[in-house]
PDB file of N, CA and C in Angstrom:
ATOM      1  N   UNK A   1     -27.607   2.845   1.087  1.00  0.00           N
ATOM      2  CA  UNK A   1     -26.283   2.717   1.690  1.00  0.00           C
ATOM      3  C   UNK A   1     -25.770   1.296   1.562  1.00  0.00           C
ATOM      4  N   UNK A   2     -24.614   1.123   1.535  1.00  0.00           N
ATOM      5  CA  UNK A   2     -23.997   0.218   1.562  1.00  0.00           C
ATOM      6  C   UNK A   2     -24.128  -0.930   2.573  1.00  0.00           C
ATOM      7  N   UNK A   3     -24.229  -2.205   2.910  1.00  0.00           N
ATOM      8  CA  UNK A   3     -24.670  -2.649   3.846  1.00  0.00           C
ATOM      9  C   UNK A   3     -23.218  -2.767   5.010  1.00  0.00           C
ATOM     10  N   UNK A   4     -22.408  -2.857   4.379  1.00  0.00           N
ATOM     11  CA  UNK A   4     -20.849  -2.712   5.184  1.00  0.00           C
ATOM     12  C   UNK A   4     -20.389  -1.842   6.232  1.00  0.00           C
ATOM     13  N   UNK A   5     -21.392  -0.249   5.571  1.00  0.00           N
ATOM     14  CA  UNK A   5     -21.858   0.699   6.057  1.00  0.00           C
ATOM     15  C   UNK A   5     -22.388   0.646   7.155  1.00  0.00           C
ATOM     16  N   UNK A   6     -23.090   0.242   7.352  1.00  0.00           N
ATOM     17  CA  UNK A   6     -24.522   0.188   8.205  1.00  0.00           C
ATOM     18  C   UNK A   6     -24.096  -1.174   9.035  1.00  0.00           C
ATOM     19  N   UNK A   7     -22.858  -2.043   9.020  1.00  0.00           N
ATOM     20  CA  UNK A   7     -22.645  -2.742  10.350  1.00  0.00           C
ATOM     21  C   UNK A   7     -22.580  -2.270  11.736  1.00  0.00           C
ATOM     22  N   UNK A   8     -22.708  -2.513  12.638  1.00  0.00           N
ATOM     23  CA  UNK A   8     -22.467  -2.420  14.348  1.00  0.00           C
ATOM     24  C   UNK A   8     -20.772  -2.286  14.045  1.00  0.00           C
ATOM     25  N   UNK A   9     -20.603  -1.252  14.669  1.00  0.00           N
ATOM     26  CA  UNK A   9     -19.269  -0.749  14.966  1.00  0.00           C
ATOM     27  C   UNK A   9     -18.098  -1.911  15.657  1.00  0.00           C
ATOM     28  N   UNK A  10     -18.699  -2.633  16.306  1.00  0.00           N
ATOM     29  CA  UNK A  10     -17.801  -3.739  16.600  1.00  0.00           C
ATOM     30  C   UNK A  10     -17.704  -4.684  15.630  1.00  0.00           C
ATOM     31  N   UNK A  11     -18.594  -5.259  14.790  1.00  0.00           N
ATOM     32  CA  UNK A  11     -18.581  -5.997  13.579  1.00  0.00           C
ATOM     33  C   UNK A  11     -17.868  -5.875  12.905  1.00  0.00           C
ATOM     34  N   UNK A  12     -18.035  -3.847  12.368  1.00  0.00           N
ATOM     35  CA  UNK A  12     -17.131  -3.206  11.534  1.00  0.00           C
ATOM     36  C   UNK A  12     -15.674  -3.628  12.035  1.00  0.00           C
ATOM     37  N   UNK A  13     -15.259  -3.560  12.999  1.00  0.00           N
ATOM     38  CA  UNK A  13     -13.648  -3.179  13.338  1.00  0.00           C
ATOM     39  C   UNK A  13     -13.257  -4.748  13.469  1.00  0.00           C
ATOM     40  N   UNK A  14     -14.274  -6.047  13.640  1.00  0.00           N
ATOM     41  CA  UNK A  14     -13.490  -7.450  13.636  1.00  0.00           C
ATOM     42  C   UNK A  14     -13.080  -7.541  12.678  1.00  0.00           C
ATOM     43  N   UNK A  15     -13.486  -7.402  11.400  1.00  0.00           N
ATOM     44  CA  UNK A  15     -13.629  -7.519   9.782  1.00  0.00           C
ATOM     45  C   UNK A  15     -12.398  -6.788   9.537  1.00  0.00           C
ATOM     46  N   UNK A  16     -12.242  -5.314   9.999  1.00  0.00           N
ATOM     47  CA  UNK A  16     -11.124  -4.621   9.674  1.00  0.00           C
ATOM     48  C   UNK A  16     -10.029  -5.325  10.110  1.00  0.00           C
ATOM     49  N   UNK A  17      -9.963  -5.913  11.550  1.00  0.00           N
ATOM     50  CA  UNK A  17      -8.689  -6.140  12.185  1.00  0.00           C
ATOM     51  C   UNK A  17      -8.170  -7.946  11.683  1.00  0.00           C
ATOM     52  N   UNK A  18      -9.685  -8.700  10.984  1.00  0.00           N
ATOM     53  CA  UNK A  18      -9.493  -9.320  10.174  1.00  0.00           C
ATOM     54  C   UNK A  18      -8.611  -9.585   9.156  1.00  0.00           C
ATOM     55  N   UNK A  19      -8.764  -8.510   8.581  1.00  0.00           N
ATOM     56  CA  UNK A  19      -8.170  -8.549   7.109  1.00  0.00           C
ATOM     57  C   UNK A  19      -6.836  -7.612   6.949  1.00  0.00           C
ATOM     58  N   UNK A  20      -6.782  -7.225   8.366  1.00  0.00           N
ATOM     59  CA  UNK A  20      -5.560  -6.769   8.473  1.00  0.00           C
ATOM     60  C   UNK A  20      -3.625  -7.334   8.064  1.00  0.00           C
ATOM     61  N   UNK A  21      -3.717  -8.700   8.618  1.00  0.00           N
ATOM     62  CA  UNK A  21      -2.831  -9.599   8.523  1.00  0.00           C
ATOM     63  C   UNK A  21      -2.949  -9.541   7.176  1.00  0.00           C
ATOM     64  N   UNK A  22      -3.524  -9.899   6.218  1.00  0.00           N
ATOM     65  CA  UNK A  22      -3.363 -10.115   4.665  1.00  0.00           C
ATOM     66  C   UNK A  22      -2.938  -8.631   4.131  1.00  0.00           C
ATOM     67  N   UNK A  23      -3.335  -7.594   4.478  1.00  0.00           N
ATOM     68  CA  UNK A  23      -3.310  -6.374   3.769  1.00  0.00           C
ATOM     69  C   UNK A  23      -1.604  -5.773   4.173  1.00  0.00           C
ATOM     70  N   UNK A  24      -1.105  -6.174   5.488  1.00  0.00           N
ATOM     71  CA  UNK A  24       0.202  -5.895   5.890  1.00  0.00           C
ATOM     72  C   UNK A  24       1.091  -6.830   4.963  1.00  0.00           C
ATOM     73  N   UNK A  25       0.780  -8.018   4.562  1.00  0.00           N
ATOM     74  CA  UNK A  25       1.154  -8.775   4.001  1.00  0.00           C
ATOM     75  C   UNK A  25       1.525  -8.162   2.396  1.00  0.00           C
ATOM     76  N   UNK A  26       0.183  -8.001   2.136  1.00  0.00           N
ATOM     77  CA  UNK A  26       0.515  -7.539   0.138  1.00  0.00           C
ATOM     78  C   UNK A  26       1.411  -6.428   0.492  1.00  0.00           C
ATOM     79  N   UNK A  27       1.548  -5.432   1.919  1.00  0.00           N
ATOM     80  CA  UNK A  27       2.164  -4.437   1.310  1.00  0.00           C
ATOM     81  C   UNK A  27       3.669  -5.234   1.461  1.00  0.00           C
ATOM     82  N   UNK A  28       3.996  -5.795   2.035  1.00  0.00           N
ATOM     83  CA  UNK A  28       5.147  -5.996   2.009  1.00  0.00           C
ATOM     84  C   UNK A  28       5.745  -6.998   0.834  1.00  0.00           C
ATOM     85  N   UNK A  29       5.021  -7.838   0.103  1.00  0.00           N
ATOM     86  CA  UNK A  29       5.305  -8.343  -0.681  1.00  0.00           C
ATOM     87  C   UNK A  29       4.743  -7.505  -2.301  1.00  0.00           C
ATOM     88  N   UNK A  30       4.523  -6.697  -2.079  1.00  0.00           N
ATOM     89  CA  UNK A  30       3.983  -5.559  -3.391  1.00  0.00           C
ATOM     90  C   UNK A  30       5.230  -4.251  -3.658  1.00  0.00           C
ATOM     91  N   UNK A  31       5.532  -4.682  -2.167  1.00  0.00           N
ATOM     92  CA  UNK A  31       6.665  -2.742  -2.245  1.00  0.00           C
ATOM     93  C   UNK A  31       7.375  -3.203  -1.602  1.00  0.00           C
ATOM     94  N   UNK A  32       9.289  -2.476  -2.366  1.00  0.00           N
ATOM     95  CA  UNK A  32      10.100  -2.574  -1.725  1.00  0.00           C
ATOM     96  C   UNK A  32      10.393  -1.871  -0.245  1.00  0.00           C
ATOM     97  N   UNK A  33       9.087  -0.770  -0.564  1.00  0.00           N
ATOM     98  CA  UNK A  33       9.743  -0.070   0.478  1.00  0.00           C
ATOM     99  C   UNK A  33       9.120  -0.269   1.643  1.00  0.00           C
ATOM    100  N   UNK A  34       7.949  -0.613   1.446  1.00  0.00           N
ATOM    101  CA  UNK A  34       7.286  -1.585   2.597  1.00  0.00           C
ATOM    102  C   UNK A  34       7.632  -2.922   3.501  1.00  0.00           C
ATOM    103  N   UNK A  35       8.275  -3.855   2.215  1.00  0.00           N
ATOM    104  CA  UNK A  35       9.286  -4.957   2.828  1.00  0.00           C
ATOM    105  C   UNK A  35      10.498  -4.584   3.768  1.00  0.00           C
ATOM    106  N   UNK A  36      11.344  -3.037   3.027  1.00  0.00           N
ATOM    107  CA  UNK A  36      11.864  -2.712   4.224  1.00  0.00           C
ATOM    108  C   UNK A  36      11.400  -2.163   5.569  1.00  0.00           C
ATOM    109  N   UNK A  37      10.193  -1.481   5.182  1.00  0.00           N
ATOM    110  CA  UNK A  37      10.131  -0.826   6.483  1.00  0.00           C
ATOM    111  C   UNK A  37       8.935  -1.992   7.230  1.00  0.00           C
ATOM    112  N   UNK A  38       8.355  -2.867   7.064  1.00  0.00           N
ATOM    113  CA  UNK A  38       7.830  -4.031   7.937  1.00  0.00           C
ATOM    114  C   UNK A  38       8.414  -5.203   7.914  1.00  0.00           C
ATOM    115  N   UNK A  39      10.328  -4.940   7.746  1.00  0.00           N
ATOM    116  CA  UNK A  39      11.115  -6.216   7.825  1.00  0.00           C
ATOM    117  C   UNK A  39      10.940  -6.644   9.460  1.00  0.00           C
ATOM    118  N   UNK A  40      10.761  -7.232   9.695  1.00  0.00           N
ATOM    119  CA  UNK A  40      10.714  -8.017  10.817  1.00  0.00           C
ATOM    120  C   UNK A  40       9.576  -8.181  11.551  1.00  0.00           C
ATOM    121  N   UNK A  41       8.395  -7.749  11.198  1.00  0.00           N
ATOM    122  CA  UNK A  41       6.719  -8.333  11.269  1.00  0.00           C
ATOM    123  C   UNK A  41       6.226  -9.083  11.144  1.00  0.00           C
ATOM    124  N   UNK A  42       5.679  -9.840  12.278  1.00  0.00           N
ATOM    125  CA  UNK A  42       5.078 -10.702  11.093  1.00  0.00           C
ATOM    126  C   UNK A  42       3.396 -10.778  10.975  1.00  0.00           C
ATOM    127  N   UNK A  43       3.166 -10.347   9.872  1.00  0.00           N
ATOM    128  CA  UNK A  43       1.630  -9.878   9.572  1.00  0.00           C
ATOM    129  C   UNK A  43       0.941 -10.566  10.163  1.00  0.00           C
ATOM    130  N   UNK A  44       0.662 -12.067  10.755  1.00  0.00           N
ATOM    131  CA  UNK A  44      -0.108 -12.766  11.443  1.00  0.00           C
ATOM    132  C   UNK A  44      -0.437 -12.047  12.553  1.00  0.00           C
ATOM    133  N   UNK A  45       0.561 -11.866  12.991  1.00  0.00           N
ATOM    134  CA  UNK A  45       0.586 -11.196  14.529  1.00  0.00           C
ATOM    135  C   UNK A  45      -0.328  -9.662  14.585  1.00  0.00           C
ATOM    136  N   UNK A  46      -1.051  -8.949  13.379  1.00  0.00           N
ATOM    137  CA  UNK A  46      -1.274  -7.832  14.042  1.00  0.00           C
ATOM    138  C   UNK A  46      -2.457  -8.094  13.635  1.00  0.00           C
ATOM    139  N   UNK A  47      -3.193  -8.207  14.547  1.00  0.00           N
ATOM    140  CA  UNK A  47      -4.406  -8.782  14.628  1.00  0.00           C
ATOM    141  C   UNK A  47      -5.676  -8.114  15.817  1.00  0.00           C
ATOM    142  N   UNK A  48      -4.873  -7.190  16.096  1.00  0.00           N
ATOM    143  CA  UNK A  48      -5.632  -5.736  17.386  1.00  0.00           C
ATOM    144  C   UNK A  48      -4.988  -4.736  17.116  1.00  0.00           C
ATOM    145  N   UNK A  49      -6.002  -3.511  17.929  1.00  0.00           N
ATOM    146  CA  UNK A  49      -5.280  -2.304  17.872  1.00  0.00           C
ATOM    147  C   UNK A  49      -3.941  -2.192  18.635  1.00  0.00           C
ATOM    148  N   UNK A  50      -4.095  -2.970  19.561  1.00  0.00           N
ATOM    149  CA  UNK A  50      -2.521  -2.951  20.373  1.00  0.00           C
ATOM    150  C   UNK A  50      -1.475  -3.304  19.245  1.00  0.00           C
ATOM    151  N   UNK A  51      -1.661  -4.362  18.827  1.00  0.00           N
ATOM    152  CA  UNK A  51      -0.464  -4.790  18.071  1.00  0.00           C
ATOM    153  C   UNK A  51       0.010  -3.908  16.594  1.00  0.00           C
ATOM    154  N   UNK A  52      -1.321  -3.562  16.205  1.00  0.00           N
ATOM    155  CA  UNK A  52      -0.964  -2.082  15.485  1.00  0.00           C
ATOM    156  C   UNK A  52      -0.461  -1.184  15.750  1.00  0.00           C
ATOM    157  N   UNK A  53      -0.656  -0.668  16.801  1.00  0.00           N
ATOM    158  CA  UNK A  53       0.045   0.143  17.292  1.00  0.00           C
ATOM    159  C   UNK A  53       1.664   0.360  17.205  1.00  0.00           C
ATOM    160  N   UNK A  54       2.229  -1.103  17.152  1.00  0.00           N
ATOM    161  CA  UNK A  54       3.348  -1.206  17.211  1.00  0.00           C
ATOM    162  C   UNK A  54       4.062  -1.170  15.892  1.00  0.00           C
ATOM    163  N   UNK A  55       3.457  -1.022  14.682  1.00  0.00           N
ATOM    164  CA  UNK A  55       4.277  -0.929  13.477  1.00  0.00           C
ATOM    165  C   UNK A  55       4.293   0.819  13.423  1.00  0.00           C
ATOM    166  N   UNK A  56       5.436   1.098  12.070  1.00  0.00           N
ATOM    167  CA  UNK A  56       6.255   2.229  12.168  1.00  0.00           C
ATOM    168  C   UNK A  56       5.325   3.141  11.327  1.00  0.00           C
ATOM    169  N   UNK A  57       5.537   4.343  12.186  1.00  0.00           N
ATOM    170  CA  UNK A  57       4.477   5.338  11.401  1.00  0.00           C
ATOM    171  C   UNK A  57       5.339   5.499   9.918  1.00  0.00           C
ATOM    172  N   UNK A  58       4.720   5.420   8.826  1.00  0.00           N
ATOM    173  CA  UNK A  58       4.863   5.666   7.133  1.00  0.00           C
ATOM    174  C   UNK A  58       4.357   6.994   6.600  1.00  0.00           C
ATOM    175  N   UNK A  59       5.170   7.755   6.556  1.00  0.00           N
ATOM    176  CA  UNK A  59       4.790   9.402   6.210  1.00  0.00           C
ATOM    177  C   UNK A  59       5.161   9.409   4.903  1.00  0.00           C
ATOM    178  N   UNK A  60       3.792  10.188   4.335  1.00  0.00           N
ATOM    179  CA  UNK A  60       3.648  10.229   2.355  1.00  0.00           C
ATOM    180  C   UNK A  60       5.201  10.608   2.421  1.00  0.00           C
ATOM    181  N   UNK A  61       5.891  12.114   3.004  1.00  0.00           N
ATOM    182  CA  UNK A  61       7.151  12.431   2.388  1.00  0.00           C
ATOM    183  C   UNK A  61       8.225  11.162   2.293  1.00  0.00           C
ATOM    184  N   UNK A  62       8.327  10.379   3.141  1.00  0.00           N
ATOM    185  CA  UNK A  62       9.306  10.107   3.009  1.00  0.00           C
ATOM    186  C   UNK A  62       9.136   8.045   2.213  1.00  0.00           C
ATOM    187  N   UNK A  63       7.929   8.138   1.773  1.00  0.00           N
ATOM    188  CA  UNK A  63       7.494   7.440   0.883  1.00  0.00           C
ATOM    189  C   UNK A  63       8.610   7.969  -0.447  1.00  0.00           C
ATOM    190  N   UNK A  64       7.737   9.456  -0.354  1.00  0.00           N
ATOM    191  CA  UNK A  64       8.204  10.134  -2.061  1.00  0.00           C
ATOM    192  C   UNK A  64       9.650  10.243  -1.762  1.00  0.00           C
ATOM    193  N   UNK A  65      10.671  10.146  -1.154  1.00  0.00           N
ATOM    194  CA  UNK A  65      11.859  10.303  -0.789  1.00  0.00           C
ATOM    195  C   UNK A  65      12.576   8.976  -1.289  1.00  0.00           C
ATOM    196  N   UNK A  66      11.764   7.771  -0.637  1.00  0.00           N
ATOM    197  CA  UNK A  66      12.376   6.463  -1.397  1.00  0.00           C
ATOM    198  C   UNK A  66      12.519   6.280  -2.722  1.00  0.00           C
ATOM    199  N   UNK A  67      11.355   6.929  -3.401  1.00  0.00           N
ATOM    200  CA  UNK A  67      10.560   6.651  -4.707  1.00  0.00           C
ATOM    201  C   UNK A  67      11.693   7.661  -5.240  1.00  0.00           C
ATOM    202  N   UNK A  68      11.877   8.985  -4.770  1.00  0.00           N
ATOM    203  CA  UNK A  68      12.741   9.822  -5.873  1.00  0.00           C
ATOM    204  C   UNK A  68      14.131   9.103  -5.706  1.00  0.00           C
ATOM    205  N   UNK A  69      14.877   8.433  -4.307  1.00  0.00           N
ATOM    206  CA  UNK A  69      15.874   8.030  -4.781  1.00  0.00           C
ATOM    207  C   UNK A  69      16.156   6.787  -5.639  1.00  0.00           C
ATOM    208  N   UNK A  70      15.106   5.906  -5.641  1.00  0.00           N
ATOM    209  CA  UNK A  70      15.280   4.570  -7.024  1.00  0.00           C
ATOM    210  C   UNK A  70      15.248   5.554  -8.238  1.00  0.00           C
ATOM    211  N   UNK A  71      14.018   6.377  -8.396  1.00  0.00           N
ATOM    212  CA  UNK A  71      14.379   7.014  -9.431  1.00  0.00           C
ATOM    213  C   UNK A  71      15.768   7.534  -9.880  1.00  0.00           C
ATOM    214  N   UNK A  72      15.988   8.178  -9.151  1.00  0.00           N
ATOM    215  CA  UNK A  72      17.691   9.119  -9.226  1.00  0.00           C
ATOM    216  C   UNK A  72      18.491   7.875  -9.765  1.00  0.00           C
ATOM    217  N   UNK A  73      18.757   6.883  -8.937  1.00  0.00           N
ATOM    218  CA  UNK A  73      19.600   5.286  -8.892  1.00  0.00           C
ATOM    219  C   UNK A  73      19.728   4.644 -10.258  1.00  0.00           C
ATOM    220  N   UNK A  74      18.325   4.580 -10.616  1.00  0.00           N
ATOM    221  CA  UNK A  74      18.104   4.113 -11.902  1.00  0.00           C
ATOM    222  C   UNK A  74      18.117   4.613 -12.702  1.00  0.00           C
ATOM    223  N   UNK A  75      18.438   6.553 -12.573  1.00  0.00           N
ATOM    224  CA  UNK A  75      18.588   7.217 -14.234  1.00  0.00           C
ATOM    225  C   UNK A  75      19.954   7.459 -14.196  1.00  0.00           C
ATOM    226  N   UNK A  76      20.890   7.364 -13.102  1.00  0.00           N
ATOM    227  CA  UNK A  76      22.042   7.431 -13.206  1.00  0.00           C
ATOM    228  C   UNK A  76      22.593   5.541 -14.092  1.00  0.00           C
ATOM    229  N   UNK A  77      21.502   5.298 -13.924  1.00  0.00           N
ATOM    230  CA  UNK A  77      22.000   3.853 -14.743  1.00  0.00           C
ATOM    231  C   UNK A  77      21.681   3.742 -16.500  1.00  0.00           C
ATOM    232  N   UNK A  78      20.891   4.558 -16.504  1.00  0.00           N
ATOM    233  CA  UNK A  78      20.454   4.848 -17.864  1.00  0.00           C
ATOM    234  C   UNK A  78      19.079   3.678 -18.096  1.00  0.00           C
ATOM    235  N   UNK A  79      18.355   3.831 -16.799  1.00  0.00           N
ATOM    236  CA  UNK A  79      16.917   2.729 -16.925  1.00  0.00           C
ATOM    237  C   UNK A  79      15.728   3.373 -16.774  1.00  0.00           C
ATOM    238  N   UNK A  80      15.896   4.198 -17.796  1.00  0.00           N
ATOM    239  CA  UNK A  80      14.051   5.182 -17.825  1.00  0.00           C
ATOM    240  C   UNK A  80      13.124   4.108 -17.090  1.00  0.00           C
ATOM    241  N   UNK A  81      12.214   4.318 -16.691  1.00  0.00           N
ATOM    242  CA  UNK A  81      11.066   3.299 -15.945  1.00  0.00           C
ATOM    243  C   UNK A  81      11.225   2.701 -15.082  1.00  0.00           C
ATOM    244  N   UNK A  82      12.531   2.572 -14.739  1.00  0.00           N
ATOM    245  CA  UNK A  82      13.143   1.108 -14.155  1.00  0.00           C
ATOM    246  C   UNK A  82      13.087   1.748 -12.789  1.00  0.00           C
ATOM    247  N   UNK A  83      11.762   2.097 -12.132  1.00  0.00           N
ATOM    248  CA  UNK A  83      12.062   2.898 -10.742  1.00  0.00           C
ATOM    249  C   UNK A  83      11.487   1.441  -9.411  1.00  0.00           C
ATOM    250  N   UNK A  84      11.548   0.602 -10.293  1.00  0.00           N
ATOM    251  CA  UNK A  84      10.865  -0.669  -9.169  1.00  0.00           C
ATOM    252  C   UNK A  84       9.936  -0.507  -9.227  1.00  0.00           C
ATOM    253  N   UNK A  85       9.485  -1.254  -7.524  1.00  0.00           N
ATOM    254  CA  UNK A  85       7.819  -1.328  -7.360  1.00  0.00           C
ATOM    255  C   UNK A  85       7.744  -0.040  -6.575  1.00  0.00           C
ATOM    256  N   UNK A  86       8.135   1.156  -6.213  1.00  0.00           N
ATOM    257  CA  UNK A  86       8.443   2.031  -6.069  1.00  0.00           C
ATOM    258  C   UNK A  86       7.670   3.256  -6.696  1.00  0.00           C
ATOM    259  N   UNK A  87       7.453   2.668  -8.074  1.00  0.00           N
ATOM    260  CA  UNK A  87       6.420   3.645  -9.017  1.00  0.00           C
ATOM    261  C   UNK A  87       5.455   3.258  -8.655  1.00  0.00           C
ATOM    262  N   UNK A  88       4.693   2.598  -7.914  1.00  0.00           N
ATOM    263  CA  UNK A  88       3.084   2.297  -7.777  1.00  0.00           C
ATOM    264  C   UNK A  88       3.123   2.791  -6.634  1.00  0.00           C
ATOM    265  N   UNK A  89       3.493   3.546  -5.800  1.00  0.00           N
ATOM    266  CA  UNK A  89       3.643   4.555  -4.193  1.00  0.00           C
ATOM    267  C   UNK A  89       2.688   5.906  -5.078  1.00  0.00           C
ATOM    268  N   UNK A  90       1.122   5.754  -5.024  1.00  0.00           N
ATOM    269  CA  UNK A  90       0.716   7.263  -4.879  1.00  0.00           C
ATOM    270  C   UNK A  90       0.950   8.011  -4.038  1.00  0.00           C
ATOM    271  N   UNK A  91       0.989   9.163  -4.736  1.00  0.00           N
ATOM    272  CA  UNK A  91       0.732  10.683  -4.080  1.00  0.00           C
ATOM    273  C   UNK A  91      -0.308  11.525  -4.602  1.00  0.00           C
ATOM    274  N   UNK A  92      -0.322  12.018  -4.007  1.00  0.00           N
ATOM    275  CA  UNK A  92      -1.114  13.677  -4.402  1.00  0.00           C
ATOM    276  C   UNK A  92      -0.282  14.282  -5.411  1.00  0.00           C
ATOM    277  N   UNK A  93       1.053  14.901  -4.866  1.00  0.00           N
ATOM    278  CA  UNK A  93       2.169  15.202  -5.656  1.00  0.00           C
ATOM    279  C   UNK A  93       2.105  14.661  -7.280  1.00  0.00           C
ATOM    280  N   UNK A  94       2.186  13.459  -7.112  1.00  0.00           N
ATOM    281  CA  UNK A  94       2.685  13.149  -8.676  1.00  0.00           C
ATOM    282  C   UNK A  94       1.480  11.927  -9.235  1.00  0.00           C
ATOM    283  N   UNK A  95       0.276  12.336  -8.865  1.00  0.00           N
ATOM    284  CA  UNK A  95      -0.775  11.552  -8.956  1.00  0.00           C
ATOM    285  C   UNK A  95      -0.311  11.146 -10.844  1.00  0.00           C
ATOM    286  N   UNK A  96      -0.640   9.931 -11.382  1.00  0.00           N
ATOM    287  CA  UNK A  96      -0.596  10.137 -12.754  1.00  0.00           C
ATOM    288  C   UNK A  96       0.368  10.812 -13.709  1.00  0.00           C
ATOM    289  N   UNK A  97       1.418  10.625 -12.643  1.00  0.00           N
ATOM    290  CA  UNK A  97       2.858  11.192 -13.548  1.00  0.00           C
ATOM    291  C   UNK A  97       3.936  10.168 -13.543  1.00  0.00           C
ATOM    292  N   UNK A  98       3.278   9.047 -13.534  1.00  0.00           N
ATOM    293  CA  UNK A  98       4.827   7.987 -13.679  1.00  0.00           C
ATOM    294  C   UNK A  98       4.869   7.824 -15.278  1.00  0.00           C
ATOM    295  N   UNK A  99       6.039   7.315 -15.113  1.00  0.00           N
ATOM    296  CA  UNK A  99       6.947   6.717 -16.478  1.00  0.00           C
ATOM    297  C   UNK A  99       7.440   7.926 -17.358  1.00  0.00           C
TER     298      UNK A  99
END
């Protein structure tokens, strides 16, 4: 097993709530649609479960909802590919079906 695995459950969750601040961070600077929806966060700050608590629940649909409308946006522009950072949003749905 993994030794990461096999930490004390409180160990486990400092580490998680650790690296939390950086990981809220890439998403918002990786995805547009993340920058919008954690505009006014500031990743330092979530640093417990309380303060987690307080960011906005992100449901796959309406992920794929953003993603199909850049798409739509951008083929009405005539920009095959051009769906943003928007195309790197997996799904199940369209696992391995961009571009």
């Amino acid at each position: 097993m993994d030794a990461l695995e096999t930490r004390a459950p409180a160990e486990r969750e400092a580490a998680l709530l650790a690296a939390l601040p950086a990981q809220i961070a890439h998403a918002r600077s990786a995805s547009s649609a993340f920058a919008e929806i954690l505009a006014g966060i500031d990743p330092a700050a979530i640093t417990s479960r309380t303060a987690l608590a307080t960011l906005p629940i992100t449901r796959k649909h309406e992920l794929l909802a953003r993603q199909q409308l850049v798409l739509a946006r951008d083929g009405q522009r005539g920009q095959r590919g051009a769906a943003g950072d928007c195309s790197r949003i997996d799904t199940r749905q369209n696992f391995g079906k961009r571009g």
